[in-house]
N, C-alpha and C. Protein backbone atom coordinates (compact mmCIF):
# COMPACT_ATOMS: atom_id res chain seq x y z
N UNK A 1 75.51 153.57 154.04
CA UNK A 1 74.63 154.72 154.15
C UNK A 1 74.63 155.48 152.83
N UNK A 2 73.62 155.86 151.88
CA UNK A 2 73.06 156.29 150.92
C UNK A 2 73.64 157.80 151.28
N UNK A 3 74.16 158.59 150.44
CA UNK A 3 74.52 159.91 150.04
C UNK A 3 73.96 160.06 148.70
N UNK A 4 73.26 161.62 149.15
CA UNK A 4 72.28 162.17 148.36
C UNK A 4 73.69 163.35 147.38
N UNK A 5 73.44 163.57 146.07
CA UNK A 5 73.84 164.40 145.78
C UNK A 5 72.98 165.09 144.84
N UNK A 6 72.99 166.58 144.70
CA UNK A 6 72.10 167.41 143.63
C UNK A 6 73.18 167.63 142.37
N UNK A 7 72.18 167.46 140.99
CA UNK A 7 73.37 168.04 139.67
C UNK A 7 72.16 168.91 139.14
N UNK A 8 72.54 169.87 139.24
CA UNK A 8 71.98 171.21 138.53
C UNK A 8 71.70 171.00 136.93
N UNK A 9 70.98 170.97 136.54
CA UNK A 9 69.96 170.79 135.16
C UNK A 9 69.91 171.93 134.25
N UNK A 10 70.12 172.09 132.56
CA UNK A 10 69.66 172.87 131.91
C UNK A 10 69.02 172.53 130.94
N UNK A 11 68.19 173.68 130.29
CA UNK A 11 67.63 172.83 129.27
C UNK A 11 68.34 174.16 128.14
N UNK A 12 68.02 174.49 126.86
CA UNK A 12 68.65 174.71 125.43
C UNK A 12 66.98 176.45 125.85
N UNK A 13 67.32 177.37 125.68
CA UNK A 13 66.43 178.34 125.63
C UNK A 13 65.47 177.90 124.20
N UNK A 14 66.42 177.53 123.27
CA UNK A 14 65.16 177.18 121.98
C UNK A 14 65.84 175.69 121.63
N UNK A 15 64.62 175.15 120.84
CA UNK A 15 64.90 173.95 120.33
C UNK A 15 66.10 173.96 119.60
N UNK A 16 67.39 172.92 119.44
CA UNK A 16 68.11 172.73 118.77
C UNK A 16 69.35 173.48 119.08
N UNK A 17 69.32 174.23 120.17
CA UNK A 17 70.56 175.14 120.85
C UNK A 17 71.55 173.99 121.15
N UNK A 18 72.90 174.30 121.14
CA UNK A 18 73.95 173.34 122.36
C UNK A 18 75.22 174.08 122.01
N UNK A 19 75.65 174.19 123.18
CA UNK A 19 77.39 174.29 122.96
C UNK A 19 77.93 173.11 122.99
N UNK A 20 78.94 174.24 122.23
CA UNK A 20 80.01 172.37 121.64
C UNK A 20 80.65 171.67 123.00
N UNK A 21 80.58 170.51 123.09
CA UNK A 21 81.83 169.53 123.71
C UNK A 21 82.82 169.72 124.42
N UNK A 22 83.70 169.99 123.16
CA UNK A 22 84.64 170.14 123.04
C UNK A 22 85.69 168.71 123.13
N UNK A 23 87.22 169.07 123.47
CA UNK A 23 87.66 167.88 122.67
C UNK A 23 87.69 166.99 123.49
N UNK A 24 87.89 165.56 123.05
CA UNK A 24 87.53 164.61 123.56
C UNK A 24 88.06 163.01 123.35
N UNK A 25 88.03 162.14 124.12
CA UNK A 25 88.19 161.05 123.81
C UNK A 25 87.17 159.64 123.67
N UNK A 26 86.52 158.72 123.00
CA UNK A 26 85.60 158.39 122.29
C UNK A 26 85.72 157.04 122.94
N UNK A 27 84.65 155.83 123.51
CA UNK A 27 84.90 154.77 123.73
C UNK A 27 83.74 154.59 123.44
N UNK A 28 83.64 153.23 122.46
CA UNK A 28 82.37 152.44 121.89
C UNK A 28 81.80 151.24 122.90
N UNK A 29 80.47 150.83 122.73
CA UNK A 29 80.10 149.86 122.87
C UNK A 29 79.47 149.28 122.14
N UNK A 30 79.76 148.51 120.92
CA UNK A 30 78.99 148.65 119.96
C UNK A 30 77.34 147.58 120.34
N UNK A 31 77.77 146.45 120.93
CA UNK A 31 76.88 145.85 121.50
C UNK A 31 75.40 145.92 121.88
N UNK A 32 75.97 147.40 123.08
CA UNK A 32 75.08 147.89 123.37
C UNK A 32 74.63 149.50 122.97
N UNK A 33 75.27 150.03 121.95
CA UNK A 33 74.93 151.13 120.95
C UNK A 33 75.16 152.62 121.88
N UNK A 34 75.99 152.22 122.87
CA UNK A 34 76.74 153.60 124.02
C UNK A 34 78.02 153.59 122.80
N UNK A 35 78.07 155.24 123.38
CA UNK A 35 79.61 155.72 122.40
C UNK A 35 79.49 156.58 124.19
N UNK A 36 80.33 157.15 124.71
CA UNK A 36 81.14 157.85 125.77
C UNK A 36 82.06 158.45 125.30
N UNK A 37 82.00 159.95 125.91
CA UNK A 37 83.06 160.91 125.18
C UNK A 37 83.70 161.41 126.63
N UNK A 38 85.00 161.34 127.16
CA UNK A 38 85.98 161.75 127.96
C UNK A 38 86.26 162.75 127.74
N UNK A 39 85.98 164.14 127.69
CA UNK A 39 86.53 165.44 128.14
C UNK A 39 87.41 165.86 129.44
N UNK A 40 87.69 166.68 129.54
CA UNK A 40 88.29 167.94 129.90
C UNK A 40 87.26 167.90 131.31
N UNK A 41 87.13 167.68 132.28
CA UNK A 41 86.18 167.68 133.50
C UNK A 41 84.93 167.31 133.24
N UNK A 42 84.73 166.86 132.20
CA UNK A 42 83.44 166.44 131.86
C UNK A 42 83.46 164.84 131.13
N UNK A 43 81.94 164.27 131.16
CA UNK A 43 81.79 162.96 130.32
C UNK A 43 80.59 163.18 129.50
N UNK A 44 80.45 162.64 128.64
CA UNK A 44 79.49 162.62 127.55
C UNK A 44 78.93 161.57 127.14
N UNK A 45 77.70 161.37 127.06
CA UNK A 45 77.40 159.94 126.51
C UNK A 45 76.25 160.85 125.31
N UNK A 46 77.08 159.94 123.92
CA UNK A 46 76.33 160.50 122.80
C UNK A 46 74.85 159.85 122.55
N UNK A 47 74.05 160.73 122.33
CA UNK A 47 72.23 160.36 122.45
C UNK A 47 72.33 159.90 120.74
N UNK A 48 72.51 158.43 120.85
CA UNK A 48 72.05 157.95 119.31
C UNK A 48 70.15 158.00 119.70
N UNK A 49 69.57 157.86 118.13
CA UNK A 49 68.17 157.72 118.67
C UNK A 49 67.84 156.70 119.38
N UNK A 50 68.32 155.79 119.63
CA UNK A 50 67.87 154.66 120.83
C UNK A 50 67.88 155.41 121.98
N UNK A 51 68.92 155.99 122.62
CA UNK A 51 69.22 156.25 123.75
C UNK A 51 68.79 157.59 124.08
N UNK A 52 68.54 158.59 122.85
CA UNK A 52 68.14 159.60 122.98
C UNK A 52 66.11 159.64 123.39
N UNK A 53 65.58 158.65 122.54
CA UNK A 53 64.10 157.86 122.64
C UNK A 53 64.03 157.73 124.52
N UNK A 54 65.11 156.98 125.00
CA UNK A 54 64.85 156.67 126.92
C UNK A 54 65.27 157.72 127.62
N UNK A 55 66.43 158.33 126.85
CA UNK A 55 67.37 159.40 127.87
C UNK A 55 66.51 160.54 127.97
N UNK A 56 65.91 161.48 126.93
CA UNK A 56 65.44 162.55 126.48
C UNK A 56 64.46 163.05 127.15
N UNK A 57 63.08 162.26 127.57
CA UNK A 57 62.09 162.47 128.25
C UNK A 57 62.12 162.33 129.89
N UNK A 58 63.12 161.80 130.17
CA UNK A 58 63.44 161.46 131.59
C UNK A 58 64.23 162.81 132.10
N UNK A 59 65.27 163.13 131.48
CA UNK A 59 65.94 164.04 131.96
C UNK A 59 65.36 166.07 131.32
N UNK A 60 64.94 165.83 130.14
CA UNK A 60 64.97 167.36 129.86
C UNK A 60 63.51 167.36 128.76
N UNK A 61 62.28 166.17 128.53
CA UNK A 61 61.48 166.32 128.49
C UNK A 61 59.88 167.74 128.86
N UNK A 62 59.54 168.38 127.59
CA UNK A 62 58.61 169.36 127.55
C UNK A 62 57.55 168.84 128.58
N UNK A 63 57.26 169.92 129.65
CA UNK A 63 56.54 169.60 130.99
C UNK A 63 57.09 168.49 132.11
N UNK A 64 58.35 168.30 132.01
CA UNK A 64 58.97 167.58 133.05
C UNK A 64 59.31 168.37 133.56
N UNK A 65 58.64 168.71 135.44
CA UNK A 65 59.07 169.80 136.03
C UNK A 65 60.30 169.06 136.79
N UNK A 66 60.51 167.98 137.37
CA UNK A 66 61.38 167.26 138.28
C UNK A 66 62.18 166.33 137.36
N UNK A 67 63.47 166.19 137.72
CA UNK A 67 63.80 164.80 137.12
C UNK A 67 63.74 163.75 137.75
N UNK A 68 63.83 162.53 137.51
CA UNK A 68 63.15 161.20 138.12
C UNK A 68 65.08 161.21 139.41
N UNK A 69 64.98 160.25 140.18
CA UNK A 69 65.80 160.04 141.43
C UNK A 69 66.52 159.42 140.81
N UNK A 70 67.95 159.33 140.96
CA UNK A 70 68.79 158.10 140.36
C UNK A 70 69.63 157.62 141.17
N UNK A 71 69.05 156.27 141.00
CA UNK A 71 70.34 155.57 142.29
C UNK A 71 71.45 155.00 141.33
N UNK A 72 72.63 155.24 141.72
CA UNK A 72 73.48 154.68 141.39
C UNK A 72 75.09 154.13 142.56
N UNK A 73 75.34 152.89 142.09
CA UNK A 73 75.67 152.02 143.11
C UNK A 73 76.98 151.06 142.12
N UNK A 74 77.44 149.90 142.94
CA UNK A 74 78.50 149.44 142.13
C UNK A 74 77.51 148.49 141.48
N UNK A 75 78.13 148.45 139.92
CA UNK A 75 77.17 147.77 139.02
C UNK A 75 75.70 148.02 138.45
N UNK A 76 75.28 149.17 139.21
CA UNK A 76 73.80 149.40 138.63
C UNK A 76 73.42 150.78 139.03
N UNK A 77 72.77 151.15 138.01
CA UNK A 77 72.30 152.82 137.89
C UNK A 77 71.01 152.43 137.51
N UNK A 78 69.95 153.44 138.52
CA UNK A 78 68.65 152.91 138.38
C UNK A 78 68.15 154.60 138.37
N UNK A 79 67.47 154.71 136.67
CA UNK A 79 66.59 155.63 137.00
C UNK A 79 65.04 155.51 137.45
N UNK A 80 64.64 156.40 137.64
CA UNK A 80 62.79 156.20 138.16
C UNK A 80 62.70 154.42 138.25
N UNK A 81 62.21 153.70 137.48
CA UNK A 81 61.83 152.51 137.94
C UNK A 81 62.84 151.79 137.35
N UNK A 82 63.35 152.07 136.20
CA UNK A 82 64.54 150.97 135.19
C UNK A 82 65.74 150.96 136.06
N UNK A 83 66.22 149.50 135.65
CA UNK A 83 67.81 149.33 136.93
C UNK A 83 68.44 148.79 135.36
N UNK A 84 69.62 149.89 135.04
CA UNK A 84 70.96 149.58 134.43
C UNK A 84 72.20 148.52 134.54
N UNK A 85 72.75 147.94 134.05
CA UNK A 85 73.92 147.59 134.49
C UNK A 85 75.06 148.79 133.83
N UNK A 86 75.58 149.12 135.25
CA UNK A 86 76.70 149.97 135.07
C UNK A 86 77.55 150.01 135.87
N UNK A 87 78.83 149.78 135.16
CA UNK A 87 80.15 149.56 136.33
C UNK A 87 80.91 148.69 135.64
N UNK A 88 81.34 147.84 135.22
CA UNK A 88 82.47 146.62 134.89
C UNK A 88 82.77 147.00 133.10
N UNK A 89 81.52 147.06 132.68
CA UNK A 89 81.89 147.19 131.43
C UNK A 89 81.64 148.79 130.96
N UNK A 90 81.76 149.53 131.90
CA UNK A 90 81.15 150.73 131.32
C UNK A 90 82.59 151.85 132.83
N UNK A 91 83.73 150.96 132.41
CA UNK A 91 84.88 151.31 133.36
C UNK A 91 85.50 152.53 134.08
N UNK A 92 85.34 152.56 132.31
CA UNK A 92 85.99 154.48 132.56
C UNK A 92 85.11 155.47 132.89
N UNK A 93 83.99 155.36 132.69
CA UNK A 93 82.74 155.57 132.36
C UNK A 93 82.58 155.99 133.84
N UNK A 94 82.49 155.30 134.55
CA UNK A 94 81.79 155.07 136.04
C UNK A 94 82.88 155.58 136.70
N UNK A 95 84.15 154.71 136.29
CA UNK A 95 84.93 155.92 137.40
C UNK A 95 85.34 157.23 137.68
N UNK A 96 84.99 158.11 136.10
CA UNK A 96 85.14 159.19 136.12
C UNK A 96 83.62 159.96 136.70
N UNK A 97 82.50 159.18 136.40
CA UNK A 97 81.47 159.90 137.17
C UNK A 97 81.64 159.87 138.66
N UNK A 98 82.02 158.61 139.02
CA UNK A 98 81.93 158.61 140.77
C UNK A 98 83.13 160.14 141.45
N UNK A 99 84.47 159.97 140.22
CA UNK A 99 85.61 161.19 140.68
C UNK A 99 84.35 162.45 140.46
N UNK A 100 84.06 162.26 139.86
CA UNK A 100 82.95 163.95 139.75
C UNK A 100 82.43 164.01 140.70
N UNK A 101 81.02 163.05 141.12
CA UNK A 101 80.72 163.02 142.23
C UNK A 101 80.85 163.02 143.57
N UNK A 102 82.15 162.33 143.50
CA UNK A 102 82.70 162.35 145.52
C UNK A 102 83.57 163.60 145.09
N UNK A 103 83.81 164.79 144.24
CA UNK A 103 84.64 165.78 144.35
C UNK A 103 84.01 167.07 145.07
N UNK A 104 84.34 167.99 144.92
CA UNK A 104 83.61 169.25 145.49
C UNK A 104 83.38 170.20 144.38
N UNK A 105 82.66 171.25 144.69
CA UNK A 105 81.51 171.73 143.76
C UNK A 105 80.42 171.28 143.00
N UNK A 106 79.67 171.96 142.20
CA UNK A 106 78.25 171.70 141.39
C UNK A 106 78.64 170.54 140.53
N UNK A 107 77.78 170.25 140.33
CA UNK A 107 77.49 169.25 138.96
C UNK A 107 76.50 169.67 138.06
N UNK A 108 76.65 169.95 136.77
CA UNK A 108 75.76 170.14 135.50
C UNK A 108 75.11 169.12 134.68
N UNK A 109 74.38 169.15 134.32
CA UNK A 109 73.80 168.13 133.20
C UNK A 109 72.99 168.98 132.06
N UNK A 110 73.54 168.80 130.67
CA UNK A 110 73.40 169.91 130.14
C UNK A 110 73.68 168.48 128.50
N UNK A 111 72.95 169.80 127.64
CA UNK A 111 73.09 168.79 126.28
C UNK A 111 73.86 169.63 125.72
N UNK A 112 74.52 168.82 124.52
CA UNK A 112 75.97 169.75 123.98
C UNK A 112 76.27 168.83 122.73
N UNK A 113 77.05 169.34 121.76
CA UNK A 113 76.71 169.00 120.42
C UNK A 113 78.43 168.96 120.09
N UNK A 114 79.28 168.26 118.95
CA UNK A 114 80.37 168.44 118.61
C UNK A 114 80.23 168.34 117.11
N UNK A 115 80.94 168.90 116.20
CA UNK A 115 81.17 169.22 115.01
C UNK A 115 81.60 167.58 114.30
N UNK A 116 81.69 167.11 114.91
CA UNK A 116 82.35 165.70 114.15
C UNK A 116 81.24 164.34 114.37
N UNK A 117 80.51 164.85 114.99
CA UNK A 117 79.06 164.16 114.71
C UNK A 117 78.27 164.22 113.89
N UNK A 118 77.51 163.52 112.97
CA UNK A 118 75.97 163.95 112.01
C UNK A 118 75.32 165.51 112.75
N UNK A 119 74.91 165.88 112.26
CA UNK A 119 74.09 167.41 112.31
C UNK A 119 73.22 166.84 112.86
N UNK A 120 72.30 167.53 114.20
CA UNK A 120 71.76 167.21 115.33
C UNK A 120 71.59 166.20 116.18
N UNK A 121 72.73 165.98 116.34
CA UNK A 121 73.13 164.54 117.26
C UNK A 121 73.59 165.50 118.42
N UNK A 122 72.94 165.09 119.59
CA UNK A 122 73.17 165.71 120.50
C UNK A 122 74.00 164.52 121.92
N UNK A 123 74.51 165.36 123.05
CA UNK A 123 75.15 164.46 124.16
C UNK A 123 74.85 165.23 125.19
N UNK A 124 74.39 164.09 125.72
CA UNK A 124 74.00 164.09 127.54
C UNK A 124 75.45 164.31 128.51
N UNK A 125 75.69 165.67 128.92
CA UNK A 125 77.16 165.98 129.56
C UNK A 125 77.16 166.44 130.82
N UNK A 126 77.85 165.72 132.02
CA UNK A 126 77.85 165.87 133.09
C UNK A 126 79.34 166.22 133.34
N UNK A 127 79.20 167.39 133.69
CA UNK A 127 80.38 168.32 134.00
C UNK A 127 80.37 169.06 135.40
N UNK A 128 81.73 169.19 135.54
CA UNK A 128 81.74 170.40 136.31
C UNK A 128 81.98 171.97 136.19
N UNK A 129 81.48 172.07 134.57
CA UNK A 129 81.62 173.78 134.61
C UNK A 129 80.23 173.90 133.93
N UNK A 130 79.30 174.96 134.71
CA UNK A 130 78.25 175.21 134.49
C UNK A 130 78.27 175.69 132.80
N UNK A 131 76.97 175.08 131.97
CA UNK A 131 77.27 176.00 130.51
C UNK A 131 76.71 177.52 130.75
N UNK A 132 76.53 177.88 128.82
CA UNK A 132 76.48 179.48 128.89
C UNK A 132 75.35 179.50 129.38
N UNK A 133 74.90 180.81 130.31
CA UNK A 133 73.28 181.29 130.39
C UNK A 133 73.37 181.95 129.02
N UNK A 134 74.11 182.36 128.39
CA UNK A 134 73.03 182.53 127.11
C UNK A 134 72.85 181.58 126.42
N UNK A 135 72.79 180.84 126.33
CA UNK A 135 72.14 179.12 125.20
C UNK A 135 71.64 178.73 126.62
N UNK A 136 71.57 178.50 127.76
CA UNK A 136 70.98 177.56 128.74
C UNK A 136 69.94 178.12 130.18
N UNK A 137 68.82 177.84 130.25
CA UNK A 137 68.56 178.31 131.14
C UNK A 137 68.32 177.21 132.32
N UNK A 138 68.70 177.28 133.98
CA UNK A 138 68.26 176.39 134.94
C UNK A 138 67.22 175.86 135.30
N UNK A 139 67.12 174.36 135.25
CA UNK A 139 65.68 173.84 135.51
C UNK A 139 65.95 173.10 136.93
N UNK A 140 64.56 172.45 137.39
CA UNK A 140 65.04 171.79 138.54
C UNK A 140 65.77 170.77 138.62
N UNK A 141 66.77 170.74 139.55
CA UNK A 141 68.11 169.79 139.52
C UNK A 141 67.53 168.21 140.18
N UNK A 142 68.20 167.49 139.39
CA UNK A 142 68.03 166.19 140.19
C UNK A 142 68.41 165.60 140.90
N UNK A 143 68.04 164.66 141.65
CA UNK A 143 68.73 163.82 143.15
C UNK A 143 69.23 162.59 142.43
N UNK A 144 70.80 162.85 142.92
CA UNK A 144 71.44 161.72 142.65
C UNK A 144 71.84 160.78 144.06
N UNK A 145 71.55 159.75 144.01
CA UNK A 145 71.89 158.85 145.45
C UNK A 145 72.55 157.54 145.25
N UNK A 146 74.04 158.35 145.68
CA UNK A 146 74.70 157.29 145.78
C UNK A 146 74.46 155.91 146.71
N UNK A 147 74.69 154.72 146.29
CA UNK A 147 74.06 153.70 147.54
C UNK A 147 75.73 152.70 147.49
């Protein structure tokens, strides 16, 4: 049986806003051009321009009032119509999202920036501590469904 979960959405009040990260631990894929950053109650997946090009418009895209549904399941994360492989090689990755997810309280999804990256390289961060309302304001949250 499919469990629905909501993660509360922000977007940057002006272009180019983010709070930092913070600190973190770094796992590559070079293969497939994912870097994953392990925080502090949070995960990060850094938006190189490949990933920032698919990730960007789906989730926090100008006139995207909704975000698209995401199923995610063992081995595959499917946004709007695209099905991922995720799970075996993406380890830590998945199991720290699923601990987020089957935990209690909100979930955030929020972009956020660290000092030890190129200058405007931004990361897609799913946390559990809401960021600042002053750099972030709430947009509509998306449906996550676990299967």
């Amino acid at each position: 049986m499919p469990i629905d979960r909501s993660v509360r959405r922000y977007s940057a009040f002006f272009r180019g806003w983010a709070t930092a990260f913070g600190a973190h631990e770094k796992d590559t894929d070079e293969e497939r051009g994912l870097v994953w950053l392990y925080g502090e109650h949070q995960l990060g997946l850094l938006l190189t321009p490949a990933v920032k090009r698919f990730l960007y418009p789906l989730f926090f895209g100008q006139g995207r009032e909704d975000a698209p549904v995401i199923h995610l399941g063992a081995g595959l994360l499917r946004i709007g119509d695209l099905d991922l492989a995720f799970g075996e090689r993406d380890g830590r990755a998945f199991t720290m999202t699923m601990d987020m997810i089957q935990g209690d309280g909100d979930l955030h999804l929020s972009q956020t920036y660290h000092l030890v990256y190129p200058s405007g390289t931004r990361i897609l961060t799913l946390g559990r501590k809401a960021p600042l309302p002053l750099v972030y304001r709430e947009i509509s949250p998306l449906l996550l469904q676990l299967t």
